[in-house]
N, C-alpha and C. Protein backbone atom coordinates (compact mmCIF):
# COMPACT_ATOMS: atom_id res chain seq x y z
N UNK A 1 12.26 -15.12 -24.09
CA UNK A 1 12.39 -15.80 -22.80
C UNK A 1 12.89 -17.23 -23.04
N UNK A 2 13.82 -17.53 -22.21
CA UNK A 2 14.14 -18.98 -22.76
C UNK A 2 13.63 -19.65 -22.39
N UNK A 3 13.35 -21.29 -23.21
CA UNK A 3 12.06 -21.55 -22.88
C UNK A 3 12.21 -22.48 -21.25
N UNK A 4 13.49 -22.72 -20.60
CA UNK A 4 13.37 -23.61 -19.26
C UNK A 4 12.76 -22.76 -18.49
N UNK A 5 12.28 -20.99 -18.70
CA UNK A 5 11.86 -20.36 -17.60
C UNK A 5 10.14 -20.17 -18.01
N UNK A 6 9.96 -20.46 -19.05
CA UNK A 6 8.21 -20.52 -19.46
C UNK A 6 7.69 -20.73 -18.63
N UNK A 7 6.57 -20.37 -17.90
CA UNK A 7 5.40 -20.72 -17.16
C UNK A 7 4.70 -22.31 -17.70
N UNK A 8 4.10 -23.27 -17.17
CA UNK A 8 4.24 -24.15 -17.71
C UNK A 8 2.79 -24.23 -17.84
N UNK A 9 2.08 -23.48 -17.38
CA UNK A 9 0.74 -23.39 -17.55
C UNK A 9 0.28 -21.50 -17.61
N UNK A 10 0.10 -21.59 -18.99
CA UNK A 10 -0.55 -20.24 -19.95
C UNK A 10 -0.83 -19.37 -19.33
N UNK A 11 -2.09 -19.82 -18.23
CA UNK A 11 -3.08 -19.27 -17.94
C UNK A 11 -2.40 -18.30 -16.80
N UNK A 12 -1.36 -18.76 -16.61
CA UNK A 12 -0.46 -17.54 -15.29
C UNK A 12 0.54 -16.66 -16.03
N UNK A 13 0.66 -16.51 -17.22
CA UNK A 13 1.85 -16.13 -17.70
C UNK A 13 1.24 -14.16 -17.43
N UNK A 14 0.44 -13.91 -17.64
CA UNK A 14 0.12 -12.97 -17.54
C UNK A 14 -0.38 -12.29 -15.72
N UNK A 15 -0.20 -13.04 -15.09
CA UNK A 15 0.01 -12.62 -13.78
C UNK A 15 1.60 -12.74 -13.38
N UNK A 16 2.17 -13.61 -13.75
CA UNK A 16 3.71 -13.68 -13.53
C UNK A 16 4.13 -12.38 -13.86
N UNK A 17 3.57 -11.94 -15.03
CA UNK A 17 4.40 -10.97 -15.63
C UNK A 17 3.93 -9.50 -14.84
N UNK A 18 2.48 -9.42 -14.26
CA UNK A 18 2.46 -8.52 -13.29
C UNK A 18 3.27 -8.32 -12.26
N UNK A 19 3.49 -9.81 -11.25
CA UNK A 19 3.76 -9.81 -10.56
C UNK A 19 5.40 -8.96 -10.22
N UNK A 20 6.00 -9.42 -11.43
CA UNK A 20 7.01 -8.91 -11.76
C UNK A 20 7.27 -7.31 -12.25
N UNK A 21 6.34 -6.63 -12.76
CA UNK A 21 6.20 -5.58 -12.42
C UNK A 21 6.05 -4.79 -11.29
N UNK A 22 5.29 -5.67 -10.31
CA UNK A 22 4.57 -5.25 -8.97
C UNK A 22 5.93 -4.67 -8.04
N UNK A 23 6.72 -5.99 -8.08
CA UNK A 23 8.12 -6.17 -7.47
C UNK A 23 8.78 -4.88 -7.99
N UNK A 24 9.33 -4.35 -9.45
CA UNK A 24 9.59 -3.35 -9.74
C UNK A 24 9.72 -1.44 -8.99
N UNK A 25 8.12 -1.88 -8.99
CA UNK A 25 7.46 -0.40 -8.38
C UNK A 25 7.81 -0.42 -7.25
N UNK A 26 7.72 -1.84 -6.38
CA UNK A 26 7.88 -1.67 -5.02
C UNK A 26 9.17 -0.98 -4.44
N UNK A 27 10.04 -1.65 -5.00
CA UNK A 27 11.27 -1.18 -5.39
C UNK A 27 11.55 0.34 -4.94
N UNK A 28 10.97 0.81 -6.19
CA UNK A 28 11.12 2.13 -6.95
C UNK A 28 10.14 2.92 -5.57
N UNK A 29 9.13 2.66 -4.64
CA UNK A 29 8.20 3.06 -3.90
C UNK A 29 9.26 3.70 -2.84
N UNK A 30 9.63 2.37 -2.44
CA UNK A 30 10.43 2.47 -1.27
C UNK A 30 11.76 3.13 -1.52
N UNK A 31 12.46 3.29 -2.57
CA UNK A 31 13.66 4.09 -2.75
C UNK A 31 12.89 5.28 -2.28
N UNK A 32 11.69 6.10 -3.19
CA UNK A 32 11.54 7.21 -2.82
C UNK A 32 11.16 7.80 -1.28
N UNK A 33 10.62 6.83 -0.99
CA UNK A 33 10.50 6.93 0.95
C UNK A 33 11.71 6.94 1.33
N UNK A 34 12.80 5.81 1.08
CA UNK A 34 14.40 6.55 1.84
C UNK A 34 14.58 7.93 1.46
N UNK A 35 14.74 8.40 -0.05
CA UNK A 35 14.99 10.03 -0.07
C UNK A 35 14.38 10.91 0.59
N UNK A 36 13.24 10.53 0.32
CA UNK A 36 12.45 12.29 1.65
C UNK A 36 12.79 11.38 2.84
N UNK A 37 13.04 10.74 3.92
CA UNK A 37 13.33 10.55 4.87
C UNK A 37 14.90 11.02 5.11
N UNK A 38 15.68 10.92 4.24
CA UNK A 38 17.10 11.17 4.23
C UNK A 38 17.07 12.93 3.76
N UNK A 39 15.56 13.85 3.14
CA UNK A 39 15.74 15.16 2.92
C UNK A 39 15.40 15.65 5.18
N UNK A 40 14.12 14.76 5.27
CA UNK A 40 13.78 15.52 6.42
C UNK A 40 14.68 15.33 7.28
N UNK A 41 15.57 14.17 7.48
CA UNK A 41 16.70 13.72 8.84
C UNK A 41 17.93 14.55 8.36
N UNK A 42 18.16 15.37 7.22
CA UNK A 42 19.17 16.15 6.92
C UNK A 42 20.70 15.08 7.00
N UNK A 43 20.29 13.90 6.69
CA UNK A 43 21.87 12.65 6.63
C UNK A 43 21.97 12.45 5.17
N UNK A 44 23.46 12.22 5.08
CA UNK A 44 24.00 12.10 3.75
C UNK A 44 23.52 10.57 3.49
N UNK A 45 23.35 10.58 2.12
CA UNK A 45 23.06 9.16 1.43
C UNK A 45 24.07 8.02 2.32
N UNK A 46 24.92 7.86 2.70
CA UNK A 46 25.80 6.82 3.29
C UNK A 46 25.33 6.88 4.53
N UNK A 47 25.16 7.80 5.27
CA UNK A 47 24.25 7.35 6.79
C UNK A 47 22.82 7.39 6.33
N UNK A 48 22.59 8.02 5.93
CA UNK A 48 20.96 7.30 5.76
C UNK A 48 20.75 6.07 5.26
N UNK A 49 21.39 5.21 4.35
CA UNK A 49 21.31 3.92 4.09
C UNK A 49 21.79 3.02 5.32
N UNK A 50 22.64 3.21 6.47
CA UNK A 50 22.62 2.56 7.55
C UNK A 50 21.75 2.51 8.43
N UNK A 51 20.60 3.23 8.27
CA UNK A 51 19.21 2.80 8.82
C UNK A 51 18.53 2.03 7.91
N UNK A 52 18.55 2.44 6.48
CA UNK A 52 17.19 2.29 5.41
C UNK A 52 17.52 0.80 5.53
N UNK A 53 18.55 0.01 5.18
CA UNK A 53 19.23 -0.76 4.58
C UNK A 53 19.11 -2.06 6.03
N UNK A 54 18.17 -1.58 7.19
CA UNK A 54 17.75 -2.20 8.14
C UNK A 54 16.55 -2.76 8.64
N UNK A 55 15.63 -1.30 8.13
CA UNK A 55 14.44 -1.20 7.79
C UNK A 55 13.56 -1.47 7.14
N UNK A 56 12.83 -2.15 7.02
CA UNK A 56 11.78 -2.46 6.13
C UNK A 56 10.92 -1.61 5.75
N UNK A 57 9.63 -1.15 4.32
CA UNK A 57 9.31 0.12 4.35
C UNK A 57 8.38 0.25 5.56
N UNK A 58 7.65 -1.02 5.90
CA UNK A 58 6.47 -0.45 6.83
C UNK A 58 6.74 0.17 8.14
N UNK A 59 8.01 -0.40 8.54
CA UNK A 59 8.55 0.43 9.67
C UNK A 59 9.33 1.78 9.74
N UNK A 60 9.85 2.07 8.11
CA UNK A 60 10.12 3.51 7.89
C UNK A 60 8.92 4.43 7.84
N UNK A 61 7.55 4.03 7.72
CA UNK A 61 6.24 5.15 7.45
C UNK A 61 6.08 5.79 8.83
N UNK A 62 6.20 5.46 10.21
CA UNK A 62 5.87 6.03 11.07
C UNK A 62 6.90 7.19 11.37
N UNK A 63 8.32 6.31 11.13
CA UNK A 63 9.75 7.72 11.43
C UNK A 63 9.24 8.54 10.13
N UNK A 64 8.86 8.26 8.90
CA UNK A 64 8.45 9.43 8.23
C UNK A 64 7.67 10.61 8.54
N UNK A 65 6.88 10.13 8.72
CA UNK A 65 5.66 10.73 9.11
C UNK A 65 6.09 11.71 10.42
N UNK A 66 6.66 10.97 11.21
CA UNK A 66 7.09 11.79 12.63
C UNK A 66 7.89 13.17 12.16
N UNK A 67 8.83 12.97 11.35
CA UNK A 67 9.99 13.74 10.56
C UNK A 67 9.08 14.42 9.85
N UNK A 68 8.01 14.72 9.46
CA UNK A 68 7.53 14.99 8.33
C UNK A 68 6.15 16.37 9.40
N UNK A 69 6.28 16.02 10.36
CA UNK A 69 5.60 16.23 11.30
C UNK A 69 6.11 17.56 11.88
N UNK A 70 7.62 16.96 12.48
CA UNK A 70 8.14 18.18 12.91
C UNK A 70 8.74 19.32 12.14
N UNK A 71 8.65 18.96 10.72
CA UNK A 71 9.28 19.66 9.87
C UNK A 71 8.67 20.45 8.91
N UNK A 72 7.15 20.29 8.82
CA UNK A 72 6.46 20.27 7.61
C UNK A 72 6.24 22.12 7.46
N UNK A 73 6.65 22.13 6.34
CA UNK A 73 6.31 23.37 6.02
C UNK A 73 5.26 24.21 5.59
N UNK A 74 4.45 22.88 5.73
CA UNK A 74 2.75 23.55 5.72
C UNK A 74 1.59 23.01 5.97
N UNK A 75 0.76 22.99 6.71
CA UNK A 75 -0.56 22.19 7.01
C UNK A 75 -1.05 20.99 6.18
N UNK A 76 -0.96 21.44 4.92
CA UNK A 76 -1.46 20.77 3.49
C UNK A 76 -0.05 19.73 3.66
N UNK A 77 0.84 20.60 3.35
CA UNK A 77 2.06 19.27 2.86
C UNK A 77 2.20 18.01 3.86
N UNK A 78 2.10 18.58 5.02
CA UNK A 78 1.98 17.01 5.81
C UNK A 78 0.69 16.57 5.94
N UNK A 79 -0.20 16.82 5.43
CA UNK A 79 -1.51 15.80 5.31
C UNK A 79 -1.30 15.30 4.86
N UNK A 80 -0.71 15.64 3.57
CA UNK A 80 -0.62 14.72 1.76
C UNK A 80 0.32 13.34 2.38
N UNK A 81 1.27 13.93 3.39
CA UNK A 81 2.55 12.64 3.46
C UNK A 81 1.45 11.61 4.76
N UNK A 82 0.70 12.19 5.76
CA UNK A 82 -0.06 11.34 6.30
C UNK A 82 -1.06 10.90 5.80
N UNK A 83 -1.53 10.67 4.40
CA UNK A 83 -2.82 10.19 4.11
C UNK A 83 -1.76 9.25 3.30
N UNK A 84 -0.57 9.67 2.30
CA UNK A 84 -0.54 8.80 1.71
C UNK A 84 0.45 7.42 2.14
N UNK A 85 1.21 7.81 3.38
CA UNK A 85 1.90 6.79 4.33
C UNK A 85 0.94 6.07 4.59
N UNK A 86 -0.35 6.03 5.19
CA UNK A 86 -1.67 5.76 5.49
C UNK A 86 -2.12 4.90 4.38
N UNK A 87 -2.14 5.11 2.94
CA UNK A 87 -2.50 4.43 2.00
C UNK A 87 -1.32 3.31 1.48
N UNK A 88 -0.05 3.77 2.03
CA UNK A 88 0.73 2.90 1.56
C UNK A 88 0.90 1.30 2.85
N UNK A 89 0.95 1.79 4.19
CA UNK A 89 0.71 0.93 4.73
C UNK A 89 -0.41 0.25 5.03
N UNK A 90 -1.24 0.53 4.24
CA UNK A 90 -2.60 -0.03 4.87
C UNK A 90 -3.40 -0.47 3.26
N UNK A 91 -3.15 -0.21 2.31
CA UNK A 91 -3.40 -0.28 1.03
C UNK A 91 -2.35 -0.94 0.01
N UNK A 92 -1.63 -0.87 0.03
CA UNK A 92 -0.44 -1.28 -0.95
C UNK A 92 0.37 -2.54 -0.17
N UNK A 93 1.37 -2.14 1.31
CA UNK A 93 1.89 -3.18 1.96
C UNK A 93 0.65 -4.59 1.57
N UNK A 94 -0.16 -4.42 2.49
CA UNK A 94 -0.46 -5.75 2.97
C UNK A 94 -0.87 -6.36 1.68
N UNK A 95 -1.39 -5.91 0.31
CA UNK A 95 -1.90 -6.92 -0.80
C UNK A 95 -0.69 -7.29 -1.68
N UNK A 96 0.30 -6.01 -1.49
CA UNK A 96 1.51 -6.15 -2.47
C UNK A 96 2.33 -7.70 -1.74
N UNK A 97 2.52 -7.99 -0.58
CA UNK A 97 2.65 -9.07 0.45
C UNK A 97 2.24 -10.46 -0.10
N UNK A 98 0.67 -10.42 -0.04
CA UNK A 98 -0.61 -11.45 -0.19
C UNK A 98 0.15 -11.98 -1.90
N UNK A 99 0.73 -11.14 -2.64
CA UNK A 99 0.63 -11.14 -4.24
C UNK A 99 1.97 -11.75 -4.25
N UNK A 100 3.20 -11.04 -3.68
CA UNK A 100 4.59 -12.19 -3.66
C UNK A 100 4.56 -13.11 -3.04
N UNK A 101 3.74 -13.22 -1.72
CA UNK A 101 3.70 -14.57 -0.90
C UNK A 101 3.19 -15.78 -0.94
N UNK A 102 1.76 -15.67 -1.81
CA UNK A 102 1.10 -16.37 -1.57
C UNK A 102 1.48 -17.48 -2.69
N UNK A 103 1.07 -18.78 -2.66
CA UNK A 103 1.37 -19.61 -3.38
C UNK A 103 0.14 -19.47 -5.07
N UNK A 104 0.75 -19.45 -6.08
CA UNK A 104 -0.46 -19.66 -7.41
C UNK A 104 -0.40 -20.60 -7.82
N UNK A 105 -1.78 -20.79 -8.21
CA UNK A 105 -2.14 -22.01 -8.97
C UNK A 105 -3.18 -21.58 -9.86
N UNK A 106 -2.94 -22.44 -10.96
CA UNK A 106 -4.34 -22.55 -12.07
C UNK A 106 -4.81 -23.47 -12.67
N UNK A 107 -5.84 -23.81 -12.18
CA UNK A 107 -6.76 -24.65 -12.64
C UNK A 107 -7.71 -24.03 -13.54
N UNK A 108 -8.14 -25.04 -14.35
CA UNK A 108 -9.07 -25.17 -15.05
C UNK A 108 -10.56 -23.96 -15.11
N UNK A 109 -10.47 -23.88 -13.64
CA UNK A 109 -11.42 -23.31 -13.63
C UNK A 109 -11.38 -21.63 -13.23
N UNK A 110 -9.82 -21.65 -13.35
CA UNK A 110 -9.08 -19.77 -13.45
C UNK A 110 -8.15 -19.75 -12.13
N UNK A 111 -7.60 -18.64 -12.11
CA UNK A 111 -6.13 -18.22 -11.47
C UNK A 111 -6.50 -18.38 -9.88
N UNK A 112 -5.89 -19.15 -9.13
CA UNK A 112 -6.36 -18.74 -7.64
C UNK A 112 -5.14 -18.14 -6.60
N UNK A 113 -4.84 -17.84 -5.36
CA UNK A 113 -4.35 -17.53 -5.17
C UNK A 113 -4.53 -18.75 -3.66
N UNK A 114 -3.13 -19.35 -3.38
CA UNK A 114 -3.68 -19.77 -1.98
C UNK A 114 -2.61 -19.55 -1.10
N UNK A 115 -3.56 -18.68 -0.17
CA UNK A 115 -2.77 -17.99 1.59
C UNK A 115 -3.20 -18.81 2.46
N UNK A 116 -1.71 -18.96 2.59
CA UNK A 116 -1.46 -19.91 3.62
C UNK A 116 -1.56 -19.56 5.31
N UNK A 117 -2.48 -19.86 5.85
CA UNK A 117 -2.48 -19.42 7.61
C UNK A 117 -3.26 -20.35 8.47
N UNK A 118 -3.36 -20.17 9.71
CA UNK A 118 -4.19 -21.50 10.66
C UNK A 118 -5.07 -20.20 11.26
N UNK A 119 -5.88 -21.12 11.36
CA UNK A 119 -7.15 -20.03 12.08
C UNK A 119 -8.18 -21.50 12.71
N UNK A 120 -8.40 -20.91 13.46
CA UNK A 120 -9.51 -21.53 14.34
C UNK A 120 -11.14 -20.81 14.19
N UNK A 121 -12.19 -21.37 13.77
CA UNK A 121 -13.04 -19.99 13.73
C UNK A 121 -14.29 -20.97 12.94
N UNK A 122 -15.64 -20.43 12.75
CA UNK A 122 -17.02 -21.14 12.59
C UNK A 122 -17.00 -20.30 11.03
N UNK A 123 -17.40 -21.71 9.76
CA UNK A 123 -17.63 -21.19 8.70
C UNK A 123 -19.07 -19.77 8.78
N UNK A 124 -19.66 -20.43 9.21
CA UNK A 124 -21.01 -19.56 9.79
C UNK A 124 -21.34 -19.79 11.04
N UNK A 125 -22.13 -18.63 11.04
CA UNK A 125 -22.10 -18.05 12.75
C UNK A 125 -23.43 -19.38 13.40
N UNK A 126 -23.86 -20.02 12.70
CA UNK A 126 -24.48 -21.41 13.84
C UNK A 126 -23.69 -22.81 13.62
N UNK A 127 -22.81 -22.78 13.14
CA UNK A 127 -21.76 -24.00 13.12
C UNK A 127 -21.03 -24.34 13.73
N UNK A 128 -20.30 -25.15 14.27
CA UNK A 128 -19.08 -25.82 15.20
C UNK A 128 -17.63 -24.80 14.17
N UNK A 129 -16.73 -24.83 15.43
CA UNK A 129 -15.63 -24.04 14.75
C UNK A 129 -14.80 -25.71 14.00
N UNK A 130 -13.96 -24.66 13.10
CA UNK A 130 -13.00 -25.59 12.62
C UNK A 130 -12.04 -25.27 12.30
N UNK A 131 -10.93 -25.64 12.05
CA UNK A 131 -9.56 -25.61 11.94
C UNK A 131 -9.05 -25.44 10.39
N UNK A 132 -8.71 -24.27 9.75
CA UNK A 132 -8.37 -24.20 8.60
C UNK A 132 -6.91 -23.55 8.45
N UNK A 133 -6.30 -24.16 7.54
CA UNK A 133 -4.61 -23.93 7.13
C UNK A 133 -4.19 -23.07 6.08
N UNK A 134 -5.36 -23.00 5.05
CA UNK A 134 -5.47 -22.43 3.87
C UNK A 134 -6.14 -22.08 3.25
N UNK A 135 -6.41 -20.95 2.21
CA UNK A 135 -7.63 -20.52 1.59
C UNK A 135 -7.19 -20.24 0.39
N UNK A 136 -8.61 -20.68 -0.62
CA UNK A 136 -8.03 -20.70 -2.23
C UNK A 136 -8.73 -19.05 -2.26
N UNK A 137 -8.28 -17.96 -3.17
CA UNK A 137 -8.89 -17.28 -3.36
C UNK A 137 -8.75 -16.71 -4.93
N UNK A 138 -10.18 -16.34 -5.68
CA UNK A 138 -9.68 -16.41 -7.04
C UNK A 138 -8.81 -14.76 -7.35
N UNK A 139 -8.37 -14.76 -7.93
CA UNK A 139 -7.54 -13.25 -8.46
C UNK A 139 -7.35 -13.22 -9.89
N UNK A 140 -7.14 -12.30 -10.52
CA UNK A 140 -7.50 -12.47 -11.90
C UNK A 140 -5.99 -11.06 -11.83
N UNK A 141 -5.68 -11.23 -13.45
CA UNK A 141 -3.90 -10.76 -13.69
C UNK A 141 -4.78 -9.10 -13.33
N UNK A 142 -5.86 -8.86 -14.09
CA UNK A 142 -6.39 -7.04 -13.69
C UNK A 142 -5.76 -7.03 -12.53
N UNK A 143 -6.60 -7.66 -11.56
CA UNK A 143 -6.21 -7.03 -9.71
C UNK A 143 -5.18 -6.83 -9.22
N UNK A 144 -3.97 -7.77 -10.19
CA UNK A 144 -2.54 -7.29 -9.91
C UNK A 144 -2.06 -6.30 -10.60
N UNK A 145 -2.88 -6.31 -11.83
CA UNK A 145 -2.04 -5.03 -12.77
C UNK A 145 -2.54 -3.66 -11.64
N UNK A 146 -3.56 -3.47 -11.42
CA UNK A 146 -4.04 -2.46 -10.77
C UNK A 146 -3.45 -2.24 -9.85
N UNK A 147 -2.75 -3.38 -8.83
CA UNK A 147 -2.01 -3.01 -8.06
C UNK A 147 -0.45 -2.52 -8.57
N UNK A 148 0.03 -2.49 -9.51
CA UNK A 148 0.89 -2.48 -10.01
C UNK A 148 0.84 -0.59 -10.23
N UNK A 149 0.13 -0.12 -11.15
CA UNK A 149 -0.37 1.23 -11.09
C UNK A 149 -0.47 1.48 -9.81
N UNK A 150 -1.36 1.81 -8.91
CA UNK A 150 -1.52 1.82 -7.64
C UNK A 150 0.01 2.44 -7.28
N UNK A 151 0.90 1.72 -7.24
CA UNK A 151 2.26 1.05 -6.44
C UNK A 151 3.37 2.43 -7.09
N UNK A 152 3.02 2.03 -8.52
CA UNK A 152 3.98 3.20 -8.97
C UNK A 152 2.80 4.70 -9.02
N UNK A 153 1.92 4.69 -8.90
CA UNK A 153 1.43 6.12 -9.08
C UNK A 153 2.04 6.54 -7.55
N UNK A 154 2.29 5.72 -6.35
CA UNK A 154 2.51 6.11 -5.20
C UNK A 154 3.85 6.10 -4.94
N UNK A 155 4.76 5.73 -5.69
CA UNK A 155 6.10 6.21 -6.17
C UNK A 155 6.15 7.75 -6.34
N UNK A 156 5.34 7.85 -7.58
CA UNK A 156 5.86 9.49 -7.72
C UNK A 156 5.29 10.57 -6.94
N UNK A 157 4.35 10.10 -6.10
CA UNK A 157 3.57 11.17 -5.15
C UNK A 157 4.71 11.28 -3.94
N UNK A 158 5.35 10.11 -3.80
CA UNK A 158 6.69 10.21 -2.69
C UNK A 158 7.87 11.12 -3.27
N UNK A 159 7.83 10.93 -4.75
CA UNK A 159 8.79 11.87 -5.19
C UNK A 159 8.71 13.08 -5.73
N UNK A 160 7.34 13.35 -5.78
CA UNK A 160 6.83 14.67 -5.81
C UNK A 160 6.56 15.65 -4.49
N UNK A 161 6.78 15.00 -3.08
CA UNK A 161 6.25 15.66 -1.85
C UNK A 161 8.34 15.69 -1.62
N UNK A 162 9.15 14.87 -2.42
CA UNK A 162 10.23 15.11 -2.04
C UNK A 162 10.62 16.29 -2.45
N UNK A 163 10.55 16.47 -3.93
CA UNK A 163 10.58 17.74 -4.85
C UNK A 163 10.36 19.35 -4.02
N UNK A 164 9.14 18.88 -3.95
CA UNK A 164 7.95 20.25 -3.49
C UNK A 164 9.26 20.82 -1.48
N UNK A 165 8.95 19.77 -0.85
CA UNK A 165 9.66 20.10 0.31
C UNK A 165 11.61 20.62 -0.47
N UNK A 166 12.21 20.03 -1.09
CA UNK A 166 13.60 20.63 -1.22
C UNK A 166 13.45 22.10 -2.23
N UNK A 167 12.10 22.51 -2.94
CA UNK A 167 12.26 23.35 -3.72
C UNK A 167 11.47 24.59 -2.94
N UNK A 168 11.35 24.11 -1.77
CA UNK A 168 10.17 25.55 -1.17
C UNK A 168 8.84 25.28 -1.45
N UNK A 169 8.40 24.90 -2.51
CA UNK A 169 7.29 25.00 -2.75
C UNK A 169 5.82 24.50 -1.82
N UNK A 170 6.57 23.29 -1.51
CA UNK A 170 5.77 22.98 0.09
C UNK A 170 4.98 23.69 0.97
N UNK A 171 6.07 25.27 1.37
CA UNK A 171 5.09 26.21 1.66
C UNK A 171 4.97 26.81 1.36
N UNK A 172 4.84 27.17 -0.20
CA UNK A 172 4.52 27.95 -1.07
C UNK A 172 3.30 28.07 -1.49
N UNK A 173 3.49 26.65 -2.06
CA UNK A 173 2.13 26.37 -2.69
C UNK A 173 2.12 25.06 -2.80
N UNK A 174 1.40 24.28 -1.72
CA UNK A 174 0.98 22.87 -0.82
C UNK A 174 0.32 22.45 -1.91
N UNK A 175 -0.83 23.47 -2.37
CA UNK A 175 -2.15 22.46 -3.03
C UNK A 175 -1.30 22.70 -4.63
N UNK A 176 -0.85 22.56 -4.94
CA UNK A 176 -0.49 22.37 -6.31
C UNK A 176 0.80 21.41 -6.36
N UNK A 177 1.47 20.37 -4.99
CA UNK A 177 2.26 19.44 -5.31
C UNK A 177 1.75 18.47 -5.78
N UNK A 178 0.57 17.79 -6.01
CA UNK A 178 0.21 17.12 -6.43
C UNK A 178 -1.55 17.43 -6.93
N UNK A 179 -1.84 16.59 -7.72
CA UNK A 179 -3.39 16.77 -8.37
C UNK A 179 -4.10 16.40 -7.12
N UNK A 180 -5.36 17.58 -7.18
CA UNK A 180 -6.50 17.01 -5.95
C UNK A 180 -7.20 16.04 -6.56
N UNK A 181 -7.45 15.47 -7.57
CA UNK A 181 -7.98 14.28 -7.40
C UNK A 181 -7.28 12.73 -7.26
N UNK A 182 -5.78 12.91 -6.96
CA UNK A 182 -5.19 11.98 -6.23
C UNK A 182 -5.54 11.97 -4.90
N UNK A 183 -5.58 13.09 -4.21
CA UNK A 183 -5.86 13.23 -2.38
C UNK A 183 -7.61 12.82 -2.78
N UNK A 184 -7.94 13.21 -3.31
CA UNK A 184 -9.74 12.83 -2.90
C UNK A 184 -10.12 11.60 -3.44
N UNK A 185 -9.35 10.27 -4.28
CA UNK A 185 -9.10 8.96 -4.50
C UNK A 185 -8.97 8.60 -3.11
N UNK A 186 -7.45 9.05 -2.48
CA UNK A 186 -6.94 7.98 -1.52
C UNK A 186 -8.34 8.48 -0.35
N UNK A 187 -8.17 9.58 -0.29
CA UNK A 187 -9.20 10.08 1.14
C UNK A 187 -10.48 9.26 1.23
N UNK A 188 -11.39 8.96 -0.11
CA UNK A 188 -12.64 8.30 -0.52
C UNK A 188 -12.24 6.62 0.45
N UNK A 189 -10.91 6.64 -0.05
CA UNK A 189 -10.94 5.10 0.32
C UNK A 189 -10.43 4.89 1.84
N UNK A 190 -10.30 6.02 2.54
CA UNK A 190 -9.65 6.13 4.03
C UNK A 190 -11.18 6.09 4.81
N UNK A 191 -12.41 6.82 4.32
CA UNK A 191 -12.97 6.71 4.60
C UNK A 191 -13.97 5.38 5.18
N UNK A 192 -14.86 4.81 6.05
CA UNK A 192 -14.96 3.63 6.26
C UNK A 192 -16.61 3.65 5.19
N UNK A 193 -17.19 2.69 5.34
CA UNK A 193 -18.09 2.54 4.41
C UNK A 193 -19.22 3.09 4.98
N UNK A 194 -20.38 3.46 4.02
CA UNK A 194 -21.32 4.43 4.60
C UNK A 194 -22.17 3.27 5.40
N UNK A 195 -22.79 4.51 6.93
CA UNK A 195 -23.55 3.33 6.98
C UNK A 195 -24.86 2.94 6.87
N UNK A 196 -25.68 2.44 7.25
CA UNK A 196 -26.80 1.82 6.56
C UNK A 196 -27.97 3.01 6.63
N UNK A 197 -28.94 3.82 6.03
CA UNK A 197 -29.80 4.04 6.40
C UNK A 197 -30.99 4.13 7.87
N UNK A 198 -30.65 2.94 8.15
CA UNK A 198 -31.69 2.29 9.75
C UNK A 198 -30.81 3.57 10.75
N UNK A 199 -29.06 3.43 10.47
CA UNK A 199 -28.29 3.19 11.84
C UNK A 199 -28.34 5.01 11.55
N UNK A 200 -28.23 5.57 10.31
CA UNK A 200 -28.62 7.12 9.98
C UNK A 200 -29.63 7.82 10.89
N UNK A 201 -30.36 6.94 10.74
CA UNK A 201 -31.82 7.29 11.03
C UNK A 201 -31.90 7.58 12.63
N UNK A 202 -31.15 6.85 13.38
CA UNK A 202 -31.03 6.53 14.83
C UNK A 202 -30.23 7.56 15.37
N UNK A 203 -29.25 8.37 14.63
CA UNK A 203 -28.36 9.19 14.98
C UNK A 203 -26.94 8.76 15.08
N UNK A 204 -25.93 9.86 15.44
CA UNK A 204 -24.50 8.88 15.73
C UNK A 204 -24.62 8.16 16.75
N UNK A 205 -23.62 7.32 16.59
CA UNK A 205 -23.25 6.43 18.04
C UNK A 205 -22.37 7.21 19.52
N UNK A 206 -22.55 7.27 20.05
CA UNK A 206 -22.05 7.38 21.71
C UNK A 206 -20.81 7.34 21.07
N UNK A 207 -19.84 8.35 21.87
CA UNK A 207 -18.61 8.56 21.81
C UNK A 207 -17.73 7.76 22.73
N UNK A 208 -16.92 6.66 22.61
CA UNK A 208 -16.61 6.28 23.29
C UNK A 208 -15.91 6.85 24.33
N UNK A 209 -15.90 6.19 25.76
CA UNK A 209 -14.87 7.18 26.86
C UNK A 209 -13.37 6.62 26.77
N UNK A 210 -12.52 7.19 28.01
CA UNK A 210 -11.60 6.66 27.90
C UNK A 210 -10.45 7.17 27.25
């Protein structure tokens, strides 16, 4: 590396270098979302890039999904593409975001990350509100590498549901396009958190109307 592009402080060189991976996969994520979107819309690579090439990925997951919907060749195969559109916009977008956007710094006292936003709002719930612009938050190079894995394991599950749909196999044989303990990872984490014992105890909650 030459040295005018060195990190000038150590202690980030190893998140830089995630970060830069991160960017990679993302890449590589979203190519594979244009291809199965360009298998299910049946358009040649040159019109399908006059949408993609407009689009951002988070706004291609819903036309996926829709396409993926009317087309799906089997119960199973479009779950897999709605749980994991589901994990990609709601799991991957918004931290992969937080990780190129946010400003880094390192101090002394380890890697922080600071997101920048205005909020109006009470540190704690008996305090006067106050006005904040920014928040330091610590992150360590793991949480990006992990996102980094994350990013590309969800690469090839896009290019494995592409595979499976152009080879038949889709409705052939759904549960063998990908490993079930990838679907029972993302599903664990779709799930919301358990809840407490007390609120168990009381029964479910009232269904909302409406």
């Amino acid at each position: 590396m030459p040295s005018a592009l060195r990190i000038n402080n150590p202690r980030m060189n190893d998140h830089a270098q995630a970060i830069g991976y991160l960017c990679f996969m993302y890449n590589g994520l979203e190519a594979n979302v244009n291809n199965l979107l360009g298998l299910l819309a049946s358009l040649p690579d040159t019109d399908l890039e006059c949408f993609t090439n407009e689009i951002d990925l988070k706004k291609k997951l819903p036309i996926l999904k829709a396409l993926a919907f009317q087309r799906k060749p089997s119960k199973l195969w479009y779950e897999d593409v709605e749980l994991f559109t589901w994990a990609v916009n709601s799991q991957i977008i918004p931290t992969r975001n937080r990780y190129v956007h946010d400003v880094w710094l390192g101090p002394p006292s380890g890697v922080v990350r600071r997101y920048e936003r205005t909020r109006i709002g009470k540190p704690q719930s008996r305090q006067d509100e106050i006005l904040t612009t920014h928040e330091h938050i610590p992150t360590s190079a793991d949480e990006v590498w992990t996102l980094v894995q994350e990013t590309k394991d969800m690469a090839n599950t896009f290019r494995h549901l592409y595979a499976a749909f152009k080879s038949g196999r889709a409705g052939t044989e759904p549960e063998k396009v990908l490993p079930q303990q990838h679907r029972d990872h993302w599903r664990a984490r779709q799930r919301p958190p358990k809840e407490s014992n007390s609120k168990a105890l009381r029964g479910p909650e009232p269904e909302a109307q409406g």
